[in-house]
N, C-alpha and C. Protein backbone atom coordinates (compact mmCIF):
# COMPACT_ATOMS: atom_id res chain seq x y z
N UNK A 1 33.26 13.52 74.79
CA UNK A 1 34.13 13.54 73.64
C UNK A 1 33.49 12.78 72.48
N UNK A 2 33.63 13.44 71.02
CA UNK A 2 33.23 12.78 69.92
C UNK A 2 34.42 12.37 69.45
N UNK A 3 34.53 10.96 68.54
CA UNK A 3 35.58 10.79 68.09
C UNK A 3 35.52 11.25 66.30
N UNK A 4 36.27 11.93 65.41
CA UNK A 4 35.46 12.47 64.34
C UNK A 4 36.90 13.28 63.88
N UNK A 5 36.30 13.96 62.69
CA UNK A 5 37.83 14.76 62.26
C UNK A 5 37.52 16.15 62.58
N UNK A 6 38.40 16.41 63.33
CA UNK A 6 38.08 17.80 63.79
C UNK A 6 37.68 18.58 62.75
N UNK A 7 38.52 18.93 61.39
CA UNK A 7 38.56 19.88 60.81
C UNK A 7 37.28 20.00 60.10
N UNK A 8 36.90 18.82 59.31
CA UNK A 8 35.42 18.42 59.17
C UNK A 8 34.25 19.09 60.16
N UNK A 9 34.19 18.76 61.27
CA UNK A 9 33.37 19.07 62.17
C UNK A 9 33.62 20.89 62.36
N UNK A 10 34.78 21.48 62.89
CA UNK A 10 34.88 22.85 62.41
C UNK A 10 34.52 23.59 61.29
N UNK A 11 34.54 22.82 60.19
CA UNK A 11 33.57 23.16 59.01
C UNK A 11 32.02 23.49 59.11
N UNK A 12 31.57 22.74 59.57
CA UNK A 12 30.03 22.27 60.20
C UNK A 12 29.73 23.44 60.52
N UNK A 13 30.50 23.96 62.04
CA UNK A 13 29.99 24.71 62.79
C UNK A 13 30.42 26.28 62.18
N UNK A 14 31.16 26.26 61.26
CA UNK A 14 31.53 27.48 61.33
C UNK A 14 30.50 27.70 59.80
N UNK A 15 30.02 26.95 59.05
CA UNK A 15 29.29 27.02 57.99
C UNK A 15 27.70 27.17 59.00
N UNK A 16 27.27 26.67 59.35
CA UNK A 16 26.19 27.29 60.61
C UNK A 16 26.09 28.31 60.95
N UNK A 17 27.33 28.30 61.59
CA UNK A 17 26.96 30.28 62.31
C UNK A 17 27.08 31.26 61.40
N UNK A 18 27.69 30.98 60.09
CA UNK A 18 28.00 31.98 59.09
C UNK A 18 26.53 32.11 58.49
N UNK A 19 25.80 31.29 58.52
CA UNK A 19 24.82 31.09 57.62
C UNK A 19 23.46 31.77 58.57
N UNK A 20 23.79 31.85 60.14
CA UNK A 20 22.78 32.35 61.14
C UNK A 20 23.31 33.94 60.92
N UNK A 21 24.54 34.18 60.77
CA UNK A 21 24.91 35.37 60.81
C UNK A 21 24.32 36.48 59.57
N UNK A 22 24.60 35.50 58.22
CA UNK A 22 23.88 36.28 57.16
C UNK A 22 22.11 36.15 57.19
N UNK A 23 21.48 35.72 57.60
CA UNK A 23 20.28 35.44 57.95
C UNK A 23 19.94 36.21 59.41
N UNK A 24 20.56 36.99 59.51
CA UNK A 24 20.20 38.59 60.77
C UNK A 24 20.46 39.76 59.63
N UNK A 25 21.38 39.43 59.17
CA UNK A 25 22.19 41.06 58.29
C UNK A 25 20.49 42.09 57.90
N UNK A 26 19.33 41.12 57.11
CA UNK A 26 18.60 42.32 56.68
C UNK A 26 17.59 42.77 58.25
N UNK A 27 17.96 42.20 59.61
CA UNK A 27 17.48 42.54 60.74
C UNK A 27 17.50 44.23 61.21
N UNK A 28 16.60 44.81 61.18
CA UNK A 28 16.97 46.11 62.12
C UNK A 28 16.04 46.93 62.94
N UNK A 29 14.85 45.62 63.32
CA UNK A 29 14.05 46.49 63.63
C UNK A 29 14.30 45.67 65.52
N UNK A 30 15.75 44.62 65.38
CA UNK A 30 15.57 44.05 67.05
C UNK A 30 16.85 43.76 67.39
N UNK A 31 16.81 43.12 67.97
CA UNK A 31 18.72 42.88 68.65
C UNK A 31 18.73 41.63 67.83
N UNK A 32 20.44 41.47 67.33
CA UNK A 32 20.92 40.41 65.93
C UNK A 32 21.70 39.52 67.74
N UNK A 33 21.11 38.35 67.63
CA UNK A 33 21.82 37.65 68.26
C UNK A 33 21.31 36.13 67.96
N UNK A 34 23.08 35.35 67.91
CA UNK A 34 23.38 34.10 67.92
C UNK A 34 23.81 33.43 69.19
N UNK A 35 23.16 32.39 69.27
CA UNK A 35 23.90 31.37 70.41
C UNK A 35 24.04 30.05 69.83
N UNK A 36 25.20 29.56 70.35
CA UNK A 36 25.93 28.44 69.82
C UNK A 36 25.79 27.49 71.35
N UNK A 37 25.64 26.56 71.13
CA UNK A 37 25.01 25.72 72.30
C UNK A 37 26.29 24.29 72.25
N UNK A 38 26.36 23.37 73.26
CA UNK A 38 26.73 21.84 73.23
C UNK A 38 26.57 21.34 74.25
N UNK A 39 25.87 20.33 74.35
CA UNK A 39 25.91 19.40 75.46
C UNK A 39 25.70 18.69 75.29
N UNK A 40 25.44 17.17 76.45
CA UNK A 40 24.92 15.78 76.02
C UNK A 40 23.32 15.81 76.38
N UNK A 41 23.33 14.73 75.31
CA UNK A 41 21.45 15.27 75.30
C UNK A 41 21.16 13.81 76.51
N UNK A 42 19.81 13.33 75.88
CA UNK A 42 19.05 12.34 77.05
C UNK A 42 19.83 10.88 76.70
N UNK A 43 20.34 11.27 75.32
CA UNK A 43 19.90 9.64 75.00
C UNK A 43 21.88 9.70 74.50
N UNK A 44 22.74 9.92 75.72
CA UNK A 44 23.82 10.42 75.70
C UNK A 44 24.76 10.30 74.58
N UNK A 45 24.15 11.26 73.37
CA UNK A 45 24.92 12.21 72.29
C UNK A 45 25.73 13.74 72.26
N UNK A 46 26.46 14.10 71.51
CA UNK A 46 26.74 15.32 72.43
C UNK A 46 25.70 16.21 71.21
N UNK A 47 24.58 17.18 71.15
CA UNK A 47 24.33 17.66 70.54
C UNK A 47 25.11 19.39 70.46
N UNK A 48 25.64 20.07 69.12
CA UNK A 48 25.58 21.09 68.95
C UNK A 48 24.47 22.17 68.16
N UNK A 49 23.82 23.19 69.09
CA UNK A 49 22.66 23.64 67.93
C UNK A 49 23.69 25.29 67.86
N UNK A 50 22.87 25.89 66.90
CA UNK A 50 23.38 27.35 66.33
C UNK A 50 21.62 28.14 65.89
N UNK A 51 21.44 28.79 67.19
CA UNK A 51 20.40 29.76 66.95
C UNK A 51 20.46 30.88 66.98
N UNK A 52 19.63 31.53 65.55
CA UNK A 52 20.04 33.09 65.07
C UNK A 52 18.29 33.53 65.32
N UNK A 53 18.05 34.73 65.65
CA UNK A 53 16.92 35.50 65.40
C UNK A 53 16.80 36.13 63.67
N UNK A 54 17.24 35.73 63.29
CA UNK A 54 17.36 36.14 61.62
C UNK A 54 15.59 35.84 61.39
N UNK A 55 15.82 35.88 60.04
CA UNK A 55 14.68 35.75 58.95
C UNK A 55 13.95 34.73 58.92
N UNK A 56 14.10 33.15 59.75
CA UNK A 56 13.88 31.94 59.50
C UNK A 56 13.97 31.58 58.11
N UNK A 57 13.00 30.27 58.55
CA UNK A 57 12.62 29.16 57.44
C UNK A 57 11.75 29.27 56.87
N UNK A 58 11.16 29.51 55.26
CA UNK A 58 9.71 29.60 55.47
C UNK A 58 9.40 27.89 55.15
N UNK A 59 8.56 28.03 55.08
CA UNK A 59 7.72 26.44 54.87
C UNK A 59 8.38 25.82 53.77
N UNK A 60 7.75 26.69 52.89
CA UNK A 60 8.35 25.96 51.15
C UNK A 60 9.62 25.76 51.28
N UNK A 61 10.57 26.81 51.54
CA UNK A 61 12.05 26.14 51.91
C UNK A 61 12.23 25.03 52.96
N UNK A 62 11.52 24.77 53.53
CA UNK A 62 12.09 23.36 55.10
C UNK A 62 12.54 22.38 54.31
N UNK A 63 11.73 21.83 53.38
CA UNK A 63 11.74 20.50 53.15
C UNK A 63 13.48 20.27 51.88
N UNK A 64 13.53 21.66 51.40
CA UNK A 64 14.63 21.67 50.62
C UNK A 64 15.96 21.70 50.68
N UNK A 65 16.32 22.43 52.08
CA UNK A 65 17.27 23.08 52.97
C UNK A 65 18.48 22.40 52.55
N UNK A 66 18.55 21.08 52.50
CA UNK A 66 19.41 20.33 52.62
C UNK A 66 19.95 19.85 50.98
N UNK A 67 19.11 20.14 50.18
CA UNK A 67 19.39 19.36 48.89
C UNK A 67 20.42 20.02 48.64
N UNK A 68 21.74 19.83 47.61
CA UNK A 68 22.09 19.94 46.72
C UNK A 68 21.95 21.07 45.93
N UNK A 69 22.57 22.13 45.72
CA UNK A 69 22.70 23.18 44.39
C UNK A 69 20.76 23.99 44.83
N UNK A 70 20.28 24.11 46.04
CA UNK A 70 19.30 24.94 46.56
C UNK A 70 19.65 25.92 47.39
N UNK A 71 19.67 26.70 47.47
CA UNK A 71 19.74 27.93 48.22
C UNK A 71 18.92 29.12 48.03
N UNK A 72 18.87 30.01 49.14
CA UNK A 72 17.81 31.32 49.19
C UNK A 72 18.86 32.27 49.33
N UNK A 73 20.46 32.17 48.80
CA UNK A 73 21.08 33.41 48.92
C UNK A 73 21.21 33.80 47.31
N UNK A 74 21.19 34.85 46.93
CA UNK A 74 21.32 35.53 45.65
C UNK A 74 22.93 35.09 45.45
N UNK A 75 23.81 34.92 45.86
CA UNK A 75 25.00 34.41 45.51
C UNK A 75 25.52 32.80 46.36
N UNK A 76 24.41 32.70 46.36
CA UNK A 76 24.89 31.20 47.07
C UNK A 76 25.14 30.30 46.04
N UNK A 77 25.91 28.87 46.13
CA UNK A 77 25.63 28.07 44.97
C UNK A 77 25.20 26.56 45.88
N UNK A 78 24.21 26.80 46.93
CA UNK A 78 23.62 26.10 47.04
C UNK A 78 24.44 24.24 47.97
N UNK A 79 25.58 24.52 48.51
CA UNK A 79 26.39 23.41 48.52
C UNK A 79 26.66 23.60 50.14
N UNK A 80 26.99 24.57 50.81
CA UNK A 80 26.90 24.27 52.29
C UNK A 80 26.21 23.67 53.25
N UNK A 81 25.12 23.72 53.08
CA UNK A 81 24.33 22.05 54.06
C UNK A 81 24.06 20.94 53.84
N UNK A 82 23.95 20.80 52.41
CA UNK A 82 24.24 19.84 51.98
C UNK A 82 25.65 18.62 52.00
N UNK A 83 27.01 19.70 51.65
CA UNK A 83 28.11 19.53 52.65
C UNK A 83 27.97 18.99 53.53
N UNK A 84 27.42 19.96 54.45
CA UNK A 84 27.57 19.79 56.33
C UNK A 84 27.00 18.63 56.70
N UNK A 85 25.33 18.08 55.62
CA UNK A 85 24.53 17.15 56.56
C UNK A 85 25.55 16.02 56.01
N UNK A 86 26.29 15.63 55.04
CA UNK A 86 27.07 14.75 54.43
C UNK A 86 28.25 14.51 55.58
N UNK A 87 28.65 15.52 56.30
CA UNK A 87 29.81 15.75 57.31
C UNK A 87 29.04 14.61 58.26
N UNK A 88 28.52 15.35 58.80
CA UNK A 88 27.57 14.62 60.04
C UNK A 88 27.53 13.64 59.60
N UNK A 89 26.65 13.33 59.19
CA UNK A 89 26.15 11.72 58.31
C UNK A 89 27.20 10.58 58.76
N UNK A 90 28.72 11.78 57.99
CA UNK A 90 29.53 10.55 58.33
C UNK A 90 30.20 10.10 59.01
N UNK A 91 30.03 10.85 60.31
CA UNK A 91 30.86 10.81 61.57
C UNK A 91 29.24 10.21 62.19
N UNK A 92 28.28 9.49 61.72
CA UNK A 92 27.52 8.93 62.29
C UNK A 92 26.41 9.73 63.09
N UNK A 93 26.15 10.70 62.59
CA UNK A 93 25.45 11.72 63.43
C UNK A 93 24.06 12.25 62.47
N UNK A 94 23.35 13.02 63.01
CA UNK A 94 21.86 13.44 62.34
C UNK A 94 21.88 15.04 62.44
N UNK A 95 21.80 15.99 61.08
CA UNK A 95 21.98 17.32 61.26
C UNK A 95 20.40 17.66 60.94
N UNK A 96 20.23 18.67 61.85
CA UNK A 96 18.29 18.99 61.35
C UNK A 96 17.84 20.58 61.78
N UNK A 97 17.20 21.22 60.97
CA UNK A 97 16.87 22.55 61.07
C UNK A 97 15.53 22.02 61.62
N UNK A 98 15.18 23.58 62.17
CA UNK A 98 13.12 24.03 62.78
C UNK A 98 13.60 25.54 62.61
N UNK A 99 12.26 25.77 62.69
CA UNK A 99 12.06 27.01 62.52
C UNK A 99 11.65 27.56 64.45
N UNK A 100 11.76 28.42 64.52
CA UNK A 100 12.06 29.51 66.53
C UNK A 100 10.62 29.77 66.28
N UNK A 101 9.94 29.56 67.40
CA UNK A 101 9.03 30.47 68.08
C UNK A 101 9.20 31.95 67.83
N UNK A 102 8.27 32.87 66.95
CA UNK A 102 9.00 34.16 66.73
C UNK A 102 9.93 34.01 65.66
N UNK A 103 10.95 34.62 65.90
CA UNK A 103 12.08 34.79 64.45
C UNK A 103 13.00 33.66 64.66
N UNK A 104 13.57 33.57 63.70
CA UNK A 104 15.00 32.67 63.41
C UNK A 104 14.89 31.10 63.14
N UNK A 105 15.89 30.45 63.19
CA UNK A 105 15.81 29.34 62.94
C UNK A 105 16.85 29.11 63.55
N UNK A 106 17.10 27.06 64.31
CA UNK A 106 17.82 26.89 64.97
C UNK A 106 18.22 25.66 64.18
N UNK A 107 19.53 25.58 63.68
CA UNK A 107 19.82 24.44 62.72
C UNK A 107 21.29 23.64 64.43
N UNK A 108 20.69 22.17 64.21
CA UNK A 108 21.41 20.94 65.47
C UNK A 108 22.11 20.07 64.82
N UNK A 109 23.04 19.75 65.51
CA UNK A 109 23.58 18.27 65.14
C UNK A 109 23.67 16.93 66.51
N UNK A 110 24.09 15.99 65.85
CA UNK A 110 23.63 15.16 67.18
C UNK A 110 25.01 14.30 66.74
N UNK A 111 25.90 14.15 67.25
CA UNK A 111 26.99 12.80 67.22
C UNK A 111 27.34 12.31 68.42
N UNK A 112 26.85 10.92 68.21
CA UNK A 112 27.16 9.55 68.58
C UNK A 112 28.82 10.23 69.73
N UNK A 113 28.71 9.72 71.33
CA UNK A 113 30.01 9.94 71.97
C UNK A 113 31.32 8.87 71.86
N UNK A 114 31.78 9.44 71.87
CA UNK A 114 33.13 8.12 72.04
C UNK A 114 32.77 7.53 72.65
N UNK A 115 33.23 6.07 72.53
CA UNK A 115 33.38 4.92 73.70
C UNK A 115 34.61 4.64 73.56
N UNK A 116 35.48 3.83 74.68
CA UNK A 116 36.41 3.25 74.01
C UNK A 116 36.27 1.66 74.31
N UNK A 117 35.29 1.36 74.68
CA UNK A 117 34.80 -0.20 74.58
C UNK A 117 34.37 -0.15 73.26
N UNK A 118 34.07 0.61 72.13
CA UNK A 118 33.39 0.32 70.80
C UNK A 118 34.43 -0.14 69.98
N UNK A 119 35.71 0.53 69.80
CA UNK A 119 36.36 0.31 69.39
C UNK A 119 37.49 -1.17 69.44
């Protein structure tokens, strides 16, 4: 269990997969598939990742992904991951894209588990 605001965090994930989903649309030469992942990792966080076979990352975009008013959609205005890594951030957590072996890109998050000794 994370302790966090749900609705916030449902934001996250559903701005992810929307964003893996439009990043297959110009796909047609293979199978369009997403997987949405969660578990606790090594260093016991619960991580969620969202991997699409879409278009990836190219290089020049990695380092930008995250800023502010940047985007690679013709109608984007540039504010959804930027959002999202701000979400994370503040439920104490680390949001981070790579680019797939082959196609796609797999954008993670990592938040910190409940304790209830922390509190």
């Amino acid at each position: 269990m994370v302790l966090g605001d749900r609705v916030q965090l449902q934001q996250v994930i559903i701005n992810l997969v929307m964003n893996g989903i439009e990043a297959m649309e110009p796909v047609l030469d293979r199978p369009r598939k997403l997987l949405i992942r969660s578990h606790r990792d090594d260093a016991q966080r619960m991580l969620v990742s969202v991997t699409d076979c879409g278009i990836g990352i190219s290089r020049e975009d990695a380092d930008r992904l995250f800023k502010a008013f940047f985007t690679t959609k013709s109608g984007g205005m540039g504010m959804g991951l930027s959002i999202c890594r701000s979400i994370v951030e503040a439920h104490r957590g680390r949001l981070s894209a790579s680019r797939n072996e082959g196609h796609g890109a797999t954008f993670q998050f990592v938040l910190p588990l409940h304790q209830e000794d922390a509190l």
